[in-house]
C-alpha atoms as a PDB file:
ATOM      1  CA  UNK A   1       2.245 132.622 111.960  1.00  0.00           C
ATOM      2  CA  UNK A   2      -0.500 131.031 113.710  1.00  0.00           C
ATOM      3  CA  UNK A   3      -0.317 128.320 116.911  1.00  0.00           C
ATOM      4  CA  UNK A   4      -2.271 125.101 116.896  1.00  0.00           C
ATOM      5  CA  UNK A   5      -2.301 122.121 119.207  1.00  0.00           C
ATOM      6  CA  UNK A   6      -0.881 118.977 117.224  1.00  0.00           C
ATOM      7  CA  UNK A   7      -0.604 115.969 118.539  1.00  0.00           C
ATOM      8  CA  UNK A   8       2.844 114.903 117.761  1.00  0.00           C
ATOM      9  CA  UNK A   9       1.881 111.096 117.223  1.00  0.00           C
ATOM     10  CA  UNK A  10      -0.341 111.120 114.251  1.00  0.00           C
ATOM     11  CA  UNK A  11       1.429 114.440 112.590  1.00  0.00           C
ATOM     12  CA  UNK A  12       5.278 113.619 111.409  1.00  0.00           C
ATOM     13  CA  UNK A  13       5.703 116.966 111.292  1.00  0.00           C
ATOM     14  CA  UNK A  14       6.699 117.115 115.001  1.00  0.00           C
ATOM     15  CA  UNK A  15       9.496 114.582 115.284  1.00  0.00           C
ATOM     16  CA  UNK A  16      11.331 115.885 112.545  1.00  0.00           C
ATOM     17  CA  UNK A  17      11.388 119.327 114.316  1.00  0.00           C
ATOM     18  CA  UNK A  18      12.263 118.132 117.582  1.00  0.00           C
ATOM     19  CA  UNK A  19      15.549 116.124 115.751  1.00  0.00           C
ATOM     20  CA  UNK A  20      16.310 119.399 113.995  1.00  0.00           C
ATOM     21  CA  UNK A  21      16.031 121.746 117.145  1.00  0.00           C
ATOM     22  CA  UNK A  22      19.045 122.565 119.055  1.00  0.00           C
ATOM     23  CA  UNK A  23      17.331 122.158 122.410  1.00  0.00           C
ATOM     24  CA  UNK A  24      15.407 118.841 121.126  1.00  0.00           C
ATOM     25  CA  UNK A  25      15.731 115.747 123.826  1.00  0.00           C
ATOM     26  CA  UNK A  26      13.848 112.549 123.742  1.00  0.00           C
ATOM     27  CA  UNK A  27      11.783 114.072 126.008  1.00  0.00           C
ATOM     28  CA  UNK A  28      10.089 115.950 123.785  1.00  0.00           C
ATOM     29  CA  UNK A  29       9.806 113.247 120.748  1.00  0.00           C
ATOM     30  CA  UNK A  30       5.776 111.751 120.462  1.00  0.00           C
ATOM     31  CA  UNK A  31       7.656 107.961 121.776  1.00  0.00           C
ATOM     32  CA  UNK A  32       7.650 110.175 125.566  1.00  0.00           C
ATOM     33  CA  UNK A  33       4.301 111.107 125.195  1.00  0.00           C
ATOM     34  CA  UNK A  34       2.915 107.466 124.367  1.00  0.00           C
ATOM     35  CA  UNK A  35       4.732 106.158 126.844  1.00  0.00           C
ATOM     36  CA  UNK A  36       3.589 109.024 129.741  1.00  0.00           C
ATOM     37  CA  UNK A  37      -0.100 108.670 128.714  1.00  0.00           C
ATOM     38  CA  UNK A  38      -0.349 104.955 128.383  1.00  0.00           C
ATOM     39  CA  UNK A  39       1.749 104.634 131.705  1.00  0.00           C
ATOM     40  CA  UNK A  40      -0.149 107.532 133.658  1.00  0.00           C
ATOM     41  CA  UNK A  41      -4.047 108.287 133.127  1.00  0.00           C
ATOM     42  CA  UNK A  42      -4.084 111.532 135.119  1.00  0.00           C
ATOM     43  CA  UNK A  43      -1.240 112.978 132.615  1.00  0.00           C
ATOM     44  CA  UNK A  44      -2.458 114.325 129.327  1.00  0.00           C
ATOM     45  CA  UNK A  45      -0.140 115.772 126.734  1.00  0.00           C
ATOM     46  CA  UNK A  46      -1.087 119.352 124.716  1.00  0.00           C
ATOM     47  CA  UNK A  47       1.849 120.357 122.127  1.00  0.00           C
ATOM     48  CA  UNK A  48       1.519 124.031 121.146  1.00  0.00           C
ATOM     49  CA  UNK A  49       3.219 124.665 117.945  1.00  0.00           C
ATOM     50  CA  UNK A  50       4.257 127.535 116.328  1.00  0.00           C
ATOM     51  CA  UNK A  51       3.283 127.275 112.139  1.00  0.00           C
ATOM     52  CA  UNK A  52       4.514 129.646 109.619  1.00  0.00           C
ATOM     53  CA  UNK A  53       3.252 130.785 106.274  1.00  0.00           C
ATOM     54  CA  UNK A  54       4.307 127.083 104.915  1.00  0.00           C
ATOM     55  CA  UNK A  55       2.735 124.944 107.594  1.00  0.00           C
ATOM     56  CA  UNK A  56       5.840 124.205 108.931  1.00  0.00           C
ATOM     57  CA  UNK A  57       6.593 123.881 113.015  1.00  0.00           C
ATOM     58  CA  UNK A  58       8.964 127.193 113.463  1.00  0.00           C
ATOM     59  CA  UNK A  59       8.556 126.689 117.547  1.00  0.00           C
ATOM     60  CA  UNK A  60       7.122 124.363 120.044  1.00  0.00           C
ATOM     61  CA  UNK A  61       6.249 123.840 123.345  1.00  0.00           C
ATOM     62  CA  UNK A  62       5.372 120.560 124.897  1.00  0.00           C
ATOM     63  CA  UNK A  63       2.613 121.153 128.095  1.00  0.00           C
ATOM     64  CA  UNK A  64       1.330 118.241 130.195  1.00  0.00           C
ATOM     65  CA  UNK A  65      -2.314 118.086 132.321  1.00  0.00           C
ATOM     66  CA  UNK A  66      -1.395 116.199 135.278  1.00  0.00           C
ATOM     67  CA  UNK A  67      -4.499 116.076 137.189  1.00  0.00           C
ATOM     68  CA  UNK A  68      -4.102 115.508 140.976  1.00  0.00           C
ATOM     69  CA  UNK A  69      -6.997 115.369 143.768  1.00  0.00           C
ATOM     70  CA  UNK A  70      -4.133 116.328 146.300  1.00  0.00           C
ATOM     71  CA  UNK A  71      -2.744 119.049 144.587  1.00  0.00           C
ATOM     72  CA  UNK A  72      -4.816 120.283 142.270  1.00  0.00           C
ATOM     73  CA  UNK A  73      -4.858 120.397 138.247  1.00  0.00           C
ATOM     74  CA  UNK A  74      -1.030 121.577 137.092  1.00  0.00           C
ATOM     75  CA  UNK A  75       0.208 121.984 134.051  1.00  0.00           C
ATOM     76  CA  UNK A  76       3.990 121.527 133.432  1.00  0.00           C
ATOM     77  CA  UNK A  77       6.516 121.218 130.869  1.00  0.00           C
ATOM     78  CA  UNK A  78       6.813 117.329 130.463  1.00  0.00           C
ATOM     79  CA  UNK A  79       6.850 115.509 133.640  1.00  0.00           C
ATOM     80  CA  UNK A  80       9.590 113.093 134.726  1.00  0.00           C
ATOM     81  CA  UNK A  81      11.831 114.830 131.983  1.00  0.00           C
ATOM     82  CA  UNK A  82      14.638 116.542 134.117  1.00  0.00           C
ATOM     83  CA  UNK A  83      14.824 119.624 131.667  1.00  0.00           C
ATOM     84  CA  UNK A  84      12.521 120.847 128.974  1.00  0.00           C
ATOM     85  CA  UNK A  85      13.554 123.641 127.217  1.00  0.00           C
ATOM     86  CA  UNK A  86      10.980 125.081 125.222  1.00  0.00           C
ATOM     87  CA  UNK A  87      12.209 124.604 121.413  1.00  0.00           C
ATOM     88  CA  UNK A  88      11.951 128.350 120.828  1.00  0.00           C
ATOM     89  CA  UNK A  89      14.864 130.329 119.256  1.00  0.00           C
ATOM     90  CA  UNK A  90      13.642 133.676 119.888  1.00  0.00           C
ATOM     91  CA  UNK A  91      11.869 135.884 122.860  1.00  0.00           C
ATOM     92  CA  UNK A  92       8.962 136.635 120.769  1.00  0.00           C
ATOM     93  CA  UNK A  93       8.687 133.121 119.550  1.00  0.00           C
ATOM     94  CA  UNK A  94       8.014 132.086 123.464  1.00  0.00           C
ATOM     95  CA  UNK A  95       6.012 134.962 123.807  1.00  0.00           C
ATOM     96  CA  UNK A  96       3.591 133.914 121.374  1.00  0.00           C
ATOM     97  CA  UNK A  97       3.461 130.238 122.817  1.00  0.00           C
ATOM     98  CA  UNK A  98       3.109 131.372 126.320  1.00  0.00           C
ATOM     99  CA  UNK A  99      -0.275 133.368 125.113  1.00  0.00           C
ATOM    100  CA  UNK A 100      -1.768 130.091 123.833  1.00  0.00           C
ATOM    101  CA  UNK A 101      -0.811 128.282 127.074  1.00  0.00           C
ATOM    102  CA  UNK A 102      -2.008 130.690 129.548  1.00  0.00           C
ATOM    103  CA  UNK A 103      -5.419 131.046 127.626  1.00  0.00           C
ATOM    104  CA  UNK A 104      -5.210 126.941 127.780  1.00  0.00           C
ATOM    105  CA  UNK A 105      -4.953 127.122 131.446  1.00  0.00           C
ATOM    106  CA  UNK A 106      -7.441 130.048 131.906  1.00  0.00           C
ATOM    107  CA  UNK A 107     -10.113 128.019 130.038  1.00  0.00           C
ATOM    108  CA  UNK A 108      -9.344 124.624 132.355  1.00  0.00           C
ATOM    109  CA  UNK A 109      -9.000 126.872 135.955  1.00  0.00           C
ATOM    110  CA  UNK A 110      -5.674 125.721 136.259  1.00  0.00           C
ATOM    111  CA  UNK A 111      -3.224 128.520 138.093  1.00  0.00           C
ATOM    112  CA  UNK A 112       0.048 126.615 138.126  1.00  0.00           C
ATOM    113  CA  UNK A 113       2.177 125.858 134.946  1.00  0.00           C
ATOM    114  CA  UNK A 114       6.319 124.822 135.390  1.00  0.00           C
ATOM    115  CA  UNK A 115       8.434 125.222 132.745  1.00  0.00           C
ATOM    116  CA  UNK A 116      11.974 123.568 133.201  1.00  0.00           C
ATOM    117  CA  UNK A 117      14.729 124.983 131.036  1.00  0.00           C
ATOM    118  CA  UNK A 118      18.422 125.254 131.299  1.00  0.00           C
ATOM    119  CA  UNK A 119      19.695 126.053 127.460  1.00  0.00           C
ATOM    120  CA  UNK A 120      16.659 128.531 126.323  1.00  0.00           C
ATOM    121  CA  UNK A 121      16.535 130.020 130.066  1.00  0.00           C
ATOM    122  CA  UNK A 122      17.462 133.545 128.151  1.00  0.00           C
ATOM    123  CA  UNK A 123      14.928 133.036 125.635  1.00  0.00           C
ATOM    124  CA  UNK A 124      12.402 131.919 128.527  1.00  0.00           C
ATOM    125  CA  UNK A 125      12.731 134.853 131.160  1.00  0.00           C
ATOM    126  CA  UNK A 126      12.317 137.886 128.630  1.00  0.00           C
ATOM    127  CA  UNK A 127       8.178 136.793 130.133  1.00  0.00           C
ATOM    128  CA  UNK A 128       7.088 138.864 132.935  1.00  0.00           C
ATOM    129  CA  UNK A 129       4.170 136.412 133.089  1.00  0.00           C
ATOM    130  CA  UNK A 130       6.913 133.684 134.710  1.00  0.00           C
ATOM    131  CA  UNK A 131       8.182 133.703 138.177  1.00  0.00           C
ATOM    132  CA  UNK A 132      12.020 132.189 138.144  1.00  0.00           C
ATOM    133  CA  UNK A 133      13.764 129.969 140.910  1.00  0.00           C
ATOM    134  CA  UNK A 134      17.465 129.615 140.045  1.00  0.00           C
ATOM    135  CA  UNK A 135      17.860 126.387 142.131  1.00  0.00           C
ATOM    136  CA  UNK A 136      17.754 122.617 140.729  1.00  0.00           C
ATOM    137  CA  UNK A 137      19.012 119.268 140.394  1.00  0.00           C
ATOM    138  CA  UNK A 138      19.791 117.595 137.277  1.00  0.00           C
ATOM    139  CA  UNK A 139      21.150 114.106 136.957  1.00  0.00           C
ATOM    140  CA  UNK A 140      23.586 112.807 134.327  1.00  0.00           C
ATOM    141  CA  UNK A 141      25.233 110.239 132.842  1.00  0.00           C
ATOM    142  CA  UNK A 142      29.254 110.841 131.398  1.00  0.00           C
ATOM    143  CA  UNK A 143      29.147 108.798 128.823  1.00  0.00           C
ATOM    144  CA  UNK A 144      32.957 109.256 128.720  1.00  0.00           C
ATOM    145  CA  UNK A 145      33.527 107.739 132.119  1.00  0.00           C
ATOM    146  CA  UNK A 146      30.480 105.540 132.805  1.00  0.00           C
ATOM    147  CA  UNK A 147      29.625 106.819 136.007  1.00  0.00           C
ATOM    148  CA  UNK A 148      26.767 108.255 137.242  1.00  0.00           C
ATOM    149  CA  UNK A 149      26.804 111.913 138.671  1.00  0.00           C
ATOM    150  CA  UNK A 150      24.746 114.386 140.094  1.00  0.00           C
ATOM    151  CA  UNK A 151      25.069 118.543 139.817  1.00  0.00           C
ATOM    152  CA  UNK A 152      23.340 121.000 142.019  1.00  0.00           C
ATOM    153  CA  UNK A 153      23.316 124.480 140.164  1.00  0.00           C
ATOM    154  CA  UNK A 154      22.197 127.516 142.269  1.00  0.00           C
END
């Protein structure tokens, strides 16, 4: 297996994956990115894929530029999108995509990458490369009661 950057809005390839992954959220579909890079000049997506021996997407991992004179050049998992998970089903899988992104970063002198995940946290922290903060906030919708409500997990 090899890991290329696609861009998810000219190959097909990447939406299909994304509705067949069982940590796949519109957030991660190529509609977010056009709408995040035509909305926000300073954010530029990178999707690091995972391809097997059929050139087919076996994991992915959505990373954003967001380019700051403040803070600095970050890189993070898809900004605005309140979780993120990788679309990863194994340790080694996010292993392999974490490589590609930290030799991304190294070779654009960027020191800070956030990944927000909730479902693939397991999958995620099996890294020693990733510092981990246990505290968020993550807003919802029941769709069962129409009301909007708000968590905080520690």
């Amino acid at each position: 297996m090899t890991i290329k950057l696609i861009d998810p809005i000219t190959d097909p390839r990447w939406d299909k994956f994304v509705e067949n992954h069982p940590f796949g959220w519109i957030y991660h579909l190529s509609g977010w990115k056009k709408v995040l890079e035509q909305s926000f000049n300073h954010m530029k997506g990178y999707y690091f894929a995972l391809i097997d021996e059929n050139d087919g997407i076996k994991a992915g991992l959505p990373i954003y530029e967001v380019k700051s004179w403040l803070t600095g050049n970050r890189l993070f998992s898809i900004p605005f999108a309140t979780l993120c998970n990788p679309l990863i089903s194994t340790s080694e899988e996010m292993t392999e995509l974490l490589k590609a992104v930290m030799e991304f970063s190294r070779d654009r002198n960027i020191s800070y990458l956030e990944i927000r995940t909730l479902f693939s946290t397991s999958l995620v922290q099996a890294s020693d490369k990733l510092n981990r903060t246990d505290a968020y906030m993550h807003n919802y919708l029941p769709l069962d009661t129409g009301i909007w409500g708000t968590s905080i997990c520690k």
